[in-house]
Protein backbone atom coordinates (compact mmCIF):
# COMPACT_ATOMS: atom_id res chain seq x y z
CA UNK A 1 -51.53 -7.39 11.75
CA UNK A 2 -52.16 -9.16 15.06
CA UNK A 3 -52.82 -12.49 15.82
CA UNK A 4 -55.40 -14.27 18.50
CA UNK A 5 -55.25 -17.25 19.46
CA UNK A 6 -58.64 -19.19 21.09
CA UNK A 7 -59.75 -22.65 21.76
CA UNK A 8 -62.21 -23.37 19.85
CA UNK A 9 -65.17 -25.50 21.28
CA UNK A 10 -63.92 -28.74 19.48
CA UNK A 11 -60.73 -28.48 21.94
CA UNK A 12 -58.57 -27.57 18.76
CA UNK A 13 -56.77 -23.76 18.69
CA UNK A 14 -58.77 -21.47 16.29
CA UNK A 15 -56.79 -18.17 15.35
CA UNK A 16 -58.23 -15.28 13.83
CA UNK A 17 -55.96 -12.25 11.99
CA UNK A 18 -57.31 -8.62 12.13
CA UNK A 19 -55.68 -5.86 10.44
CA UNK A 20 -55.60 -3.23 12.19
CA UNK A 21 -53.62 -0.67 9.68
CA UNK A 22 -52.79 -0.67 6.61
CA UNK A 23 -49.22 0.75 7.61
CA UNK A 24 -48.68 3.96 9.63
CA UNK A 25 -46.50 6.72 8.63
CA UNK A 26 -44.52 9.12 10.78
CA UNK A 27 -44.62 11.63 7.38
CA UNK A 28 -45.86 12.26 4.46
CA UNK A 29 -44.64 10.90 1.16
CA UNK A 30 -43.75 13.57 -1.17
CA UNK A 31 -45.34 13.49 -4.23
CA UNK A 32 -44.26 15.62 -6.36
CA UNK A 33 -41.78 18.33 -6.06
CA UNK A 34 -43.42 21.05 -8.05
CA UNK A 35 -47.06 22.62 -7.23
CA UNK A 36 -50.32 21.45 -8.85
CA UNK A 37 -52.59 24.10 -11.17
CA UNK A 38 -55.91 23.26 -10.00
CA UNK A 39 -59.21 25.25 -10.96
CA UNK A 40 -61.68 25.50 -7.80
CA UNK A 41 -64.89 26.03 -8.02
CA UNK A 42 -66.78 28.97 -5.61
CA UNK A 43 -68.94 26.87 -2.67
CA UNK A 44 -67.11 23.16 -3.55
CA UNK A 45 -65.89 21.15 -1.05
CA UNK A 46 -62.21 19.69 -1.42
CA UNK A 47 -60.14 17.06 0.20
CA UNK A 48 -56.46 17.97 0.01
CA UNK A 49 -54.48 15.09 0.32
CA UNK A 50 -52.40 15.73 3.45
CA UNK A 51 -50.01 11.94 2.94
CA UNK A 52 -48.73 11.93 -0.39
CA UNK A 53 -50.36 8.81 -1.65
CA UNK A 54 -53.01 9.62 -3.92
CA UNK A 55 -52.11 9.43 -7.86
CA UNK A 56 -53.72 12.89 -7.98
CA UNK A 57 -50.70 14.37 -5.81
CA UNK A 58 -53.13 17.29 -4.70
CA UNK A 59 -56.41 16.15 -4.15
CA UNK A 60 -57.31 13.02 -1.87
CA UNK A 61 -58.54 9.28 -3.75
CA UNK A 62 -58.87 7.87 -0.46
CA UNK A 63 -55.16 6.08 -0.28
CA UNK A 64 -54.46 7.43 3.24
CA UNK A 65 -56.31 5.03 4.75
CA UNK A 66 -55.08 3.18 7.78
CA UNK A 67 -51.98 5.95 7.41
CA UNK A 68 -53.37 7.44 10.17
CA UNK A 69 -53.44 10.72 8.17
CA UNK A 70 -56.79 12.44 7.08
CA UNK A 71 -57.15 15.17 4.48
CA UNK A 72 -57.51 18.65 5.09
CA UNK A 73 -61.21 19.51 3.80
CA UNK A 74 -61.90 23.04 2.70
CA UNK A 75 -64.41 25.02 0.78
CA UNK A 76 -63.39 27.47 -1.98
CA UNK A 77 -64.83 30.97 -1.33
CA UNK A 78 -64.37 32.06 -4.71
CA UNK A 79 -63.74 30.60 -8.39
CA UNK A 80 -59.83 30.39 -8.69
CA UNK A 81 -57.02 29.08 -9.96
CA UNK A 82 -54.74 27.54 -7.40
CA UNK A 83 -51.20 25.92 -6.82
CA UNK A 84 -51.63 23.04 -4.84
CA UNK A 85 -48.73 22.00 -2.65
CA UNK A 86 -47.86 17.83 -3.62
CA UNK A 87 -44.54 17.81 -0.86
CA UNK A 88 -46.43 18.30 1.86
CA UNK A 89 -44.37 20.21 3.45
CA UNK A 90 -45.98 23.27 2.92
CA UNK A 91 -46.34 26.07 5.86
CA UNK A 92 -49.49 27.07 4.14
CA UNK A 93 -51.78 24.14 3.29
CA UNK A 94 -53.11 23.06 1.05
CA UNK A 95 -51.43 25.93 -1.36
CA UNK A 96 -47.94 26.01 -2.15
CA UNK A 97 -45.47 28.04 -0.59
CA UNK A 98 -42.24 27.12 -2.17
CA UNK A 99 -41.08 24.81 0.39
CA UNK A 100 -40.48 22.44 -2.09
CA UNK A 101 -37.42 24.39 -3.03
CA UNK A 102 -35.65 23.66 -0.29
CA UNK A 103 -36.11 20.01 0.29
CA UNK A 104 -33.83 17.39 0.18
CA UNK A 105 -33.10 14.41 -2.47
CA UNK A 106 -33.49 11.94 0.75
CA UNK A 107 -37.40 13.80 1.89
C-alpha cells in the first residue's frame, strides 16, 4: 500500500492510500501435489492457472490478481481428457509431467 500525503486547500494534510498489489509472489503456490483429470472440449478456450491460488487448482477463478502472475491461455485442438499440472512446477504446462514427484515438503 502506499501512502500520499497533500495539503489540502483548507491548510489541513489530506492523505490518500492506493493499493497498488494485492501482494506479489516470487513463485507459485502449490496447490495440489497430484494432477487434475480435466475433460477439454475441441475449439474452447482455457485459462490455466499459472499461481496456485484458485480453489480449482487447474483452471484460473481470477485469484492471481495483483500476484503479478497471469494464466497461460490455450485452446484445445481436440476433445480430450487431460492431467492438469496443480504444483506448478511443471516443465510442460499446463499438463503434468510428474514433477510433482520430486518436490519437496517445504515447496
Amino acid at each position: 500500500m502506499l501512502r500520499h500525503a497533500q495539503v489540502c486547500y483548507t491548510g489541513g494534510l489530506e492523505f490518500t492510500f492506493t493499493l497498488l498489489e494485492k501482494f506479489k509472489m516470487d513463485k507459485p503456490k502449490v496447490a495440489a501435489c497430484f494432477p487434475k483429470q480435466v475433460e477439454l472440449e475441441a475449439g474452447k478456450n482455457y485459462a490455466y492457472c499459472t499461481c496456485g491460488l484458485s480453489a480449482d487448482g487447474a483452471l484460473c477463478d481470477g485469484s492471481h490478481k495483483g500476484t503479478g502472475f497471469t494464466p497461460n491461455v490455450f485452446k484445445a485442438e481436440a476433445d480430450e481428457t487431460v492431467w492438469m499440472c496443480q504444483c506448478k512446477q511443471t516443465g510442460n504446462a499446463p499438463k503434468c509431467d510428474g514433477t510433482h514427484k520430486s518436490l519437496d515438503a517445504d515447496d
